[in-house]
C-alpha atoms as a PDB file:
ATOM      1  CA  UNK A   1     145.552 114.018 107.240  1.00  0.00           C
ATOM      2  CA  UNK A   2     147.157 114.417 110.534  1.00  0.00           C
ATOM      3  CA  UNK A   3     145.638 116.684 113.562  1.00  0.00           C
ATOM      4  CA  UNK A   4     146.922 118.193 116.540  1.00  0.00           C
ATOM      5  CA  UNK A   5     146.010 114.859 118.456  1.00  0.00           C
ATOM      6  CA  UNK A   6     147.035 112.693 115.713  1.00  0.00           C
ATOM      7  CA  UNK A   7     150.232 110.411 116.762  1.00  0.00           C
ATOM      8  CA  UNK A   8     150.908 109.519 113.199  1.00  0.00           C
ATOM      9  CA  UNK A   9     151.726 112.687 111.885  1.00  0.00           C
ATOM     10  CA  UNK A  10     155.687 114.017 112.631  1.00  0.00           C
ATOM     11  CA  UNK A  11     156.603 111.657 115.308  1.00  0.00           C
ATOM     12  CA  UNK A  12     155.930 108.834 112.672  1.00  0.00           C
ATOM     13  CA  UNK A  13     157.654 110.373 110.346  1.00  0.00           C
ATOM     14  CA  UNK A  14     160.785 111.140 112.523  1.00  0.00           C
ATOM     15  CA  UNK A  15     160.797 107.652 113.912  1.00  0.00           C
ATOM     16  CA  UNK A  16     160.857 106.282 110.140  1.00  0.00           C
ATOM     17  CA  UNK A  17     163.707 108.605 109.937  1.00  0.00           C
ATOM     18  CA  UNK A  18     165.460 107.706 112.728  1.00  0.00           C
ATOM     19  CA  UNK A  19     164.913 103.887 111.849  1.00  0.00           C
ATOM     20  CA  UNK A  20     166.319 104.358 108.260  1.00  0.00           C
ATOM     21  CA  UNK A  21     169.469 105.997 110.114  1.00  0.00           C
ATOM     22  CA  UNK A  22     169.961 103.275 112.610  1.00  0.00           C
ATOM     23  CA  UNK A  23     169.632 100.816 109.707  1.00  0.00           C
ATOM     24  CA  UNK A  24     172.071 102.661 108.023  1.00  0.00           C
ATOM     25  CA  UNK A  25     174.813 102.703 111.191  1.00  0.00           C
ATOM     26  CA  UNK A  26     174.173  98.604 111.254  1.00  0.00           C
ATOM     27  CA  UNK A  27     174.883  97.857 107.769  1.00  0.00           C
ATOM     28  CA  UNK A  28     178.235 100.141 108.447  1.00  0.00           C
ATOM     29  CA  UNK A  29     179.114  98.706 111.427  1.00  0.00           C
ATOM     30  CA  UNK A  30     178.282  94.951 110.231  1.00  0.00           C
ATOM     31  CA  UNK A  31     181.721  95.545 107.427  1.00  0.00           C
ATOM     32  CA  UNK A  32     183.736  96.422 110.426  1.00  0.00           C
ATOM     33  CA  UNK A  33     185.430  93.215 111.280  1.00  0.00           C
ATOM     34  CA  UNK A  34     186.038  91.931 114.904  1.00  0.00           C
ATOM     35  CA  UNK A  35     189.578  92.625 114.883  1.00  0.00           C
ATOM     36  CA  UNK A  36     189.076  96.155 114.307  1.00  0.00           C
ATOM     37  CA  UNK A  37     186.333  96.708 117.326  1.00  0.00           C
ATOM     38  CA  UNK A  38     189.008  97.644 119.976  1.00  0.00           C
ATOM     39  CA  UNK A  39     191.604  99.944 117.039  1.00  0.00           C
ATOM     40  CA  UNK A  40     191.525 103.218 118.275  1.00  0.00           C
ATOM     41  CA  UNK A  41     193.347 105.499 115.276  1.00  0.00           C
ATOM     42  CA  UNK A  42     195.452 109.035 116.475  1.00  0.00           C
ATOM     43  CA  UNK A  43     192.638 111.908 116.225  1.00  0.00           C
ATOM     44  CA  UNK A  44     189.999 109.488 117.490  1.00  0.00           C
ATOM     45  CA  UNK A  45     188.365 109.566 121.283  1.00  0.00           C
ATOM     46  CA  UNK A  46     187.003 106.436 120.783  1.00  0.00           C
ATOM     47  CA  UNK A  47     187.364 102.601 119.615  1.00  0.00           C
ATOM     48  CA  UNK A  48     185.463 101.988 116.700  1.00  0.00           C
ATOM     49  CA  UNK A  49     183.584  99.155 118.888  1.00  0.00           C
ATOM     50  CA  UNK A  50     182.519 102.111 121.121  1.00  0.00           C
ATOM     51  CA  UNK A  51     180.697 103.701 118.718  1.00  0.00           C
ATOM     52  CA  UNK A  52     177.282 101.788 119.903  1.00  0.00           C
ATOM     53  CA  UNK A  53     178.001 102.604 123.463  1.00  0.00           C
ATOM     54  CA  UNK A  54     178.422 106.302 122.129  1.00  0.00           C
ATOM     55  CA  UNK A  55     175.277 106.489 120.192  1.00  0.00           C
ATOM     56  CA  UNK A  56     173.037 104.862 122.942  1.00  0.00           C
ATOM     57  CA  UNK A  57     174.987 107.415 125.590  1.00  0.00           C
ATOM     58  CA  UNK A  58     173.593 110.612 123.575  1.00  0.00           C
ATOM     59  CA  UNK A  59     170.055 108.818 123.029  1.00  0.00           C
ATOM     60  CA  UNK A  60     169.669 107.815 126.623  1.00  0.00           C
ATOM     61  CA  UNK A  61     170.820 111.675 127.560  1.00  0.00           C
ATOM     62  CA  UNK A  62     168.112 112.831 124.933  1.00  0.00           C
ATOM     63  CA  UNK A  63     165.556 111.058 126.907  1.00  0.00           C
ATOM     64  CA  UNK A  64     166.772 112.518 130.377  1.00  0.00           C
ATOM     65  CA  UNK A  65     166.376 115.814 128.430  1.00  0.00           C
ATOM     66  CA  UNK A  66     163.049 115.248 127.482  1.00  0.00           C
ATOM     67  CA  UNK A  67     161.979 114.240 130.607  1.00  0.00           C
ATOM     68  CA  UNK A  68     163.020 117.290 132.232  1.00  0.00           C
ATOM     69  CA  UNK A  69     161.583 119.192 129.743  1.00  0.00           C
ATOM     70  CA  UNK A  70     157.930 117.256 130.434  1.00  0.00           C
ATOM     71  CA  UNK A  71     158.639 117.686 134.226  1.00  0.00           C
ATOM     72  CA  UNK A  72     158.899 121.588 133.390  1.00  0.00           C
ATOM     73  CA  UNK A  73     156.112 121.692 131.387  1.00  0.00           C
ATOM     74  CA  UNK A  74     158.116 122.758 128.819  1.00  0.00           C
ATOM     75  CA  UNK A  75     159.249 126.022 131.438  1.00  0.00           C
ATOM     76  CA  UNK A  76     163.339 126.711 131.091  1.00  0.00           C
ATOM     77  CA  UNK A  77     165.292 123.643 131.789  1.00  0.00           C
ATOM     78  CA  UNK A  78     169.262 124.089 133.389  1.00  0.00           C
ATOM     79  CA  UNK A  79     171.141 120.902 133.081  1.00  0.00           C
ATOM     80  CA  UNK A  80     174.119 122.836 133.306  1.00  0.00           C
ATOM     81  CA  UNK A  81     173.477 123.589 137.143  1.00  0.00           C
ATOM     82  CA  UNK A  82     172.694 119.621 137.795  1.00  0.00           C
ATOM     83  CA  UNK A  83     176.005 118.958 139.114  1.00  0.00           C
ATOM     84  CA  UNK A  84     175.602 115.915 139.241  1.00  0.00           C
ATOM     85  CA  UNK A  85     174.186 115.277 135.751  1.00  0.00           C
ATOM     86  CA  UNK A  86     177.490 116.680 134.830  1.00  0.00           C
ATOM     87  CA  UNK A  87     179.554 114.806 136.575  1.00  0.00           C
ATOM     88  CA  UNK A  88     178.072 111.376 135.701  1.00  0.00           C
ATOM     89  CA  UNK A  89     178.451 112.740 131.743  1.00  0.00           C
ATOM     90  CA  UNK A  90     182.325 113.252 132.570  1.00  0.00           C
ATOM     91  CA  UNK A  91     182.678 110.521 133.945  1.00  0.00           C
ATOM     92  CA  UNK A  92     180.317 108.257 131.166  1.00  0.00           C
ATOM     93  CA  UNK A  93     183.268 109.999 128.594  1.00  0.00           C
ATOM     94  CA  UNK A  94     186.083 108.907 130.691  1.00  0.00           C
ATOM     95  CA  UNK A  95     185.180 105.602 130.778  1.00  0.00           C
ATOM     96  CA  UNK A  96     183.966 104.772 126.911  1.00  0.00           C
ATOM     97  CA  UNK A  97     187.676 106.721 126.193  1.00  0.00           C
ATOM     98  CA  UNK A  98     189.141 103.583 127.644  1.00  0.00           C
ATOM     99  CA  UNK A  99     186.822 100.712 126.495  1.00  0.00           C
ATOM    100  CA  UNK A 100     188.230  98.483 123.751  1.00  0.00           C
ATOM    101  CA  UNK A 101     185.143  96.068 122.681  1.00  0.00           C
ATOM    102  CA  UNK A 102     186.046  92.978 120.628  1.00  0.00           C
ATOM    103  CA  UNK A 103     184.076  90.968 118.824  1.00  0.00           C
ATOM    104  CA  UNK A 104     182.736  89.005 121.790  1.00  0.00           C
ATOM    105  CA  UNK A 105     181.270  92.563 122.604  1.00  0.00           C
ATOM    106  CA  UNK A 106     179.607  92.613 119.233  1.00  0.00           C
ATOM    107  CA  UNK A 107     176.055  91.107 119.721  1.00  0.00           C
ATOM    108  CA  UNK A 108     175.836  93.098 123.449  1.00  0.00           C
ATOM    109  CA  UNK A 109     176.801  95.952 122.009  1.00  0.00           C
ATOM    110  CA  UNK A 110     173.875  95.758 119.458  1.00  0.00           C
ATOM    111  CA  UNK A 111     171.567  94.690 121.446  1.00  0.00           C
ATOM    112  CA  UNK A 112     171.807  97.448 123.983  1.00  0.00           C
ATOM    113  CA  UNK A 113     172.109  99.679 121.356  1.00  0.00           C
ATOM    114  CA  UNK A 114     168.951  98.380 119.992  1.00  0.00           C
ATOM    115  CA  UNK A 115     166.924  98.130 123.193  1.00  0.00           C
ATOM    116  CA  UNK A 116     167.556 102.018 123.625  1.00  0.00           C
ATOM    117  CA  UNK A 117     166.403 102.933 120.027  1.00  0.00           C
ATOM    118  CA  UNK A 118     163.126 101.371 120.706  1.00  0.00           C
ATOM    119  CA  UNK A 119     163.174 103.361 123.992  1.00  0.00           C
ATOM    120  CA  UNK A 120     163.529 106.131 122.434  1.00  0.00           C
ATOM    121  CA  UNK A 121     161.314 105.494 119.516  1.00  0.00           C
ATOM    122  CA  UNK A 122     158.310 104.016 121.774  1.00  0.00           C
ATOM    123  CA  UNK A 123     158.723 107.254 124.508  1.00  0.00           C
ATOM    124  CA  UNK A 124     157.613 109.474 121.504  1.00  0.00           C
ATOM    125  CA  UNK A 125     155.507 107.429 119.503  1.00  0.00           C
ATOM    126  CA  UNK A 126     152.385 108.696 120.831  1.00  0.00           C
ATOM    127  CA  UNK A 127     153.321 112.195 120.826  1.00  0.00           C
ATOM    128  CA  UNK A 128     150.680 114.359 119.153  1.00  0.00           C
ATOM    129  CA  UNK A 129     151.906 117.023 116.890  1.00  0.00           C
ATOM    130  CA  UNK A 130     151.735 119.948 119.050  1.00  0.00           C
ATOM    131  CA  UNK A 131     153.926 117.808 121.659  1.00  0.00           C
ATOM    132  CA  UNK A 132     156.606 116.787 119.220  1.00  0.00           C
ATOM    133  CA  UNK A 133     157.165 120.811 118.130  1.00  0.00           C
ATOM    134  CA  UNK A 134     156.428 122.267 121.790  1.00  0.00           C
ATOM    135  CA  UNK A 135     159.576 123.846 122.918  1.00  0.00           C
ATOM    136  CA  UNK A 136     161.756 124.159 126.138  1.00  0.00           C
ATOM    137  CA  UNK A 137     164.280 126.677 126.415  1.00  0.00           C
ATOM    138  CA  UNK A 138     167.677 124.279 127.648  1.00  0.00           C
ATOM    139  CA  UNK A 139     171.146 125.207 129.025  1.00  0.00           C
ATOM    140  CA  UNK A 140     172.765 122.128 128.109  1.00  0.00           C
ATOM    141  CA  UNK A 141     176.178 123.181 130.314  1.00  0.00           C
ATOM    142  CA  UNK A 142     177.673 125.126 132.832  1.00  0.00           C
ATOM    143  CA  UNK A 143     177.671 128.707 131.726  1.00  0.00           C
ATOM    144  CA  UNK A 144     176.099 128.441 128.041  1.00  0.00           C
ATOM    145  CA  UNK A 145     172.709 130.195 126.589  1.00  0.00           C
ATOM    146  CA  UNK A 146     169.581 128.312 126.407  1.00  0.00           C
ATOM    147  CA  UNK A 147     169.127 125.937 123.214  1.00  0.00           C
ATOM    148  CA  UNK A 148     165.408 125.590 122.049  1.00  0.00           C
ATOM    149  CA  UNK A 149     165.075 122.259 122.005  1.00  0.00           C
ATOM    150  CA  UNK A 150     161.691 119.649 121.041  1.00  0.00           C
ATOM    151  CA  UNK A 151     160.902 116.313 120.203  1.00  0.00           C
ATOM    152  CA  UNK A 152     161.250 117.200 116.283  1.00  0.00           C
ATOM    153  CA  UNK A 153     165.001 118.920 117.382  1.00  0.00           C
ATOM    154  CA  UNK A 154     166.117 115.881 119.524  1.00  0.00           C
ATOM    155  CA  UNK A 155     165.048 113.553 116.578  1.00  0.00           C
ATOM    156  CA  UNK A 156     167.054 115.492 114.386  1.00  0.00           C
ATOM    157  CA  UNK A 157     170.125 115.334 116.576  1.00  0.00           C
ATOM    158  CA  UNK A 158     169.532 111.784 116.808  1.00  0.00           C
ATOM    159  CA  UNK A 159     168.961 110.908 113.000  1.00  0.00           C
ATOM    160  CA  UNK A 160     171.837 113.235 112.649  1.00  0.00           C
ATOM    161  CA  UNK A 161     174.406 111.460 115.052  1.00  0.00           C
ATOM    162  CA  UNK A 162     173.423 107.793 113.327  1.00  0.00           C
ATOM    163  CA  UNK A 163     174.815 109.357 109.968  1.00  0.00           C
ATOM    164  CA  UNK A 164     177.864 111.075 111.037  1.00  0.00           C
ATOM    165  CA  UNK A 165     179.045 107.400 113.011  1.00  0.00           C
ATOM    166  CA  UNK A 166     177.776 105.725 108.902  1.00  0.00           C
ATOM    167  CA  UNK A 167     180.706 107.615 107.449  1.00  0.00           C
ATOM    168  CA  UNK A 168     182.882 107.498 110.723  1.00  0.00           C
ATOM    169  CA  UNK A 169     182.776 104.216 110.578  1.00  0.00           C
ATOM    170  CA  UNK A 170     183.589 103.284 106.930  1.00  0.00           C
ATOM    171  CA  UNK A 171     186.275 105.863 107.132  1.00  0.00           C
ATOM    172  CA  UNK A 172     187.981 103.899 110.371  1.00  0.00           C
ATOM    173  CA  UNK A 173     187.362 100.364 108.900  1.00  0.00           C
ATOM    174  CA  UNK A 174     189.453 101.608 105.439  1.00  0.00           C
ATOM    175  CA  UNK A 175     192.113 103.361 108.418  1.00  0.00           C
ATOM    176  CA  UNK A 176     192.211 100.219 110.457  1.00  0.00           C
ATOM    177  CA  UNK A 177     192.586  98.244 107.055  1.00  0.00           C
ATOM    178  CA  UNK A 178     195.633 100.486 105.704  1.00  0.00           C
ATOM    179  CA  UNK A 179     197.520 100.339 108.977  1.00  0.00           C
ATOM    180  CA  UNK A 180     197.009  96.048 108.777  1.00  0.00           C
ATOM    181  CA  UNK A 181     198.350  96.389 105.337  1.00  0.00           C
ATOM    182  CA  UNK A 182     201.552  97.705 106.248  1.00  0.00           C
END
């Protein structure tokens, strides 16, 4: 039975979670050959290739979110008003709209991608209950309302973004596959 100061209570379980989900992208992205890594389809931002780069971008974010949250002692957080926290988010965007991995990429791209995972999943690890569901109130950009936002939330989001990018990326291997066939 888990406590309030037990760490294997909901951050285990979220991190099991979030493994499963990672697993999941891997096994997705593995059937994506390295031909297709730099095809960008019309109604797409990004290269299928990028998609790593994309999910480590919102997990290393998460973190920065966290930490503010910890350095606030859980008090209101306003990212929006970090200007430059903004700006270095545009520009992060701007610059994974234009990258076009290839399958030299590949084992980097994992890699990294792997590395932050464990960041992420060794950060909260030792999170007690009460810590995982303790909320901060966060304005996440200029000019919106304040998100409640926790461990358990950011997990979610997480877990979340792994399984969209399972189905994006079967759906854009079969797209990239058509458009070959032609």
């Amino acid at each position: 039975m888990s406590g309030p100061t037990d760490p294997q209570g909901q951050a285990a379980t979220l991190i099991a979670r979030f493994d499963t989900a990672r697993d999941g992208f891997l096994a997705a992205f593995a059937q994506a050959p390295d031909e297709a890594l730099p095809y960008t389809p019309d109604g797409e931002e990004y290269a299928l290739g990028v998609l790593p780069l994309h999910l480590q971008d919102s997990m290393n974010h998460y973190l920065e979110v966290y930490d503010r949250m910890a350095e606030a002692n859980f008090g209101p957080v306003d990212l929006g008003s970090d200007l430059e926290m903004v700006a270095n988010a545009s520009e992060l965007h701007q610059r994974l709209l234009t990258t076009k991995p290839t399958g030299a990429d590949r084992a980097a791209l994992l890699d990294d991608l792997n590395a932050t995972h464990r960041r992420v999943t060794e950060r909260f690890a030792d999170l007690d209950d009460a810590r995982v569901t303790r909320q901060s109130s966060v304005v996440y950009s200029p000019g919106t309302d304040p998100y409640p936002t926790s461990v358990a939330d950011i997990f979610g989001w997480l877990t979340d973004h792994y399984d969209e990018h399972i189905a994006q990326t079967a759906q854009l291997v079969e797209r990239w596959q058509a458009e070959r066939a032609r």
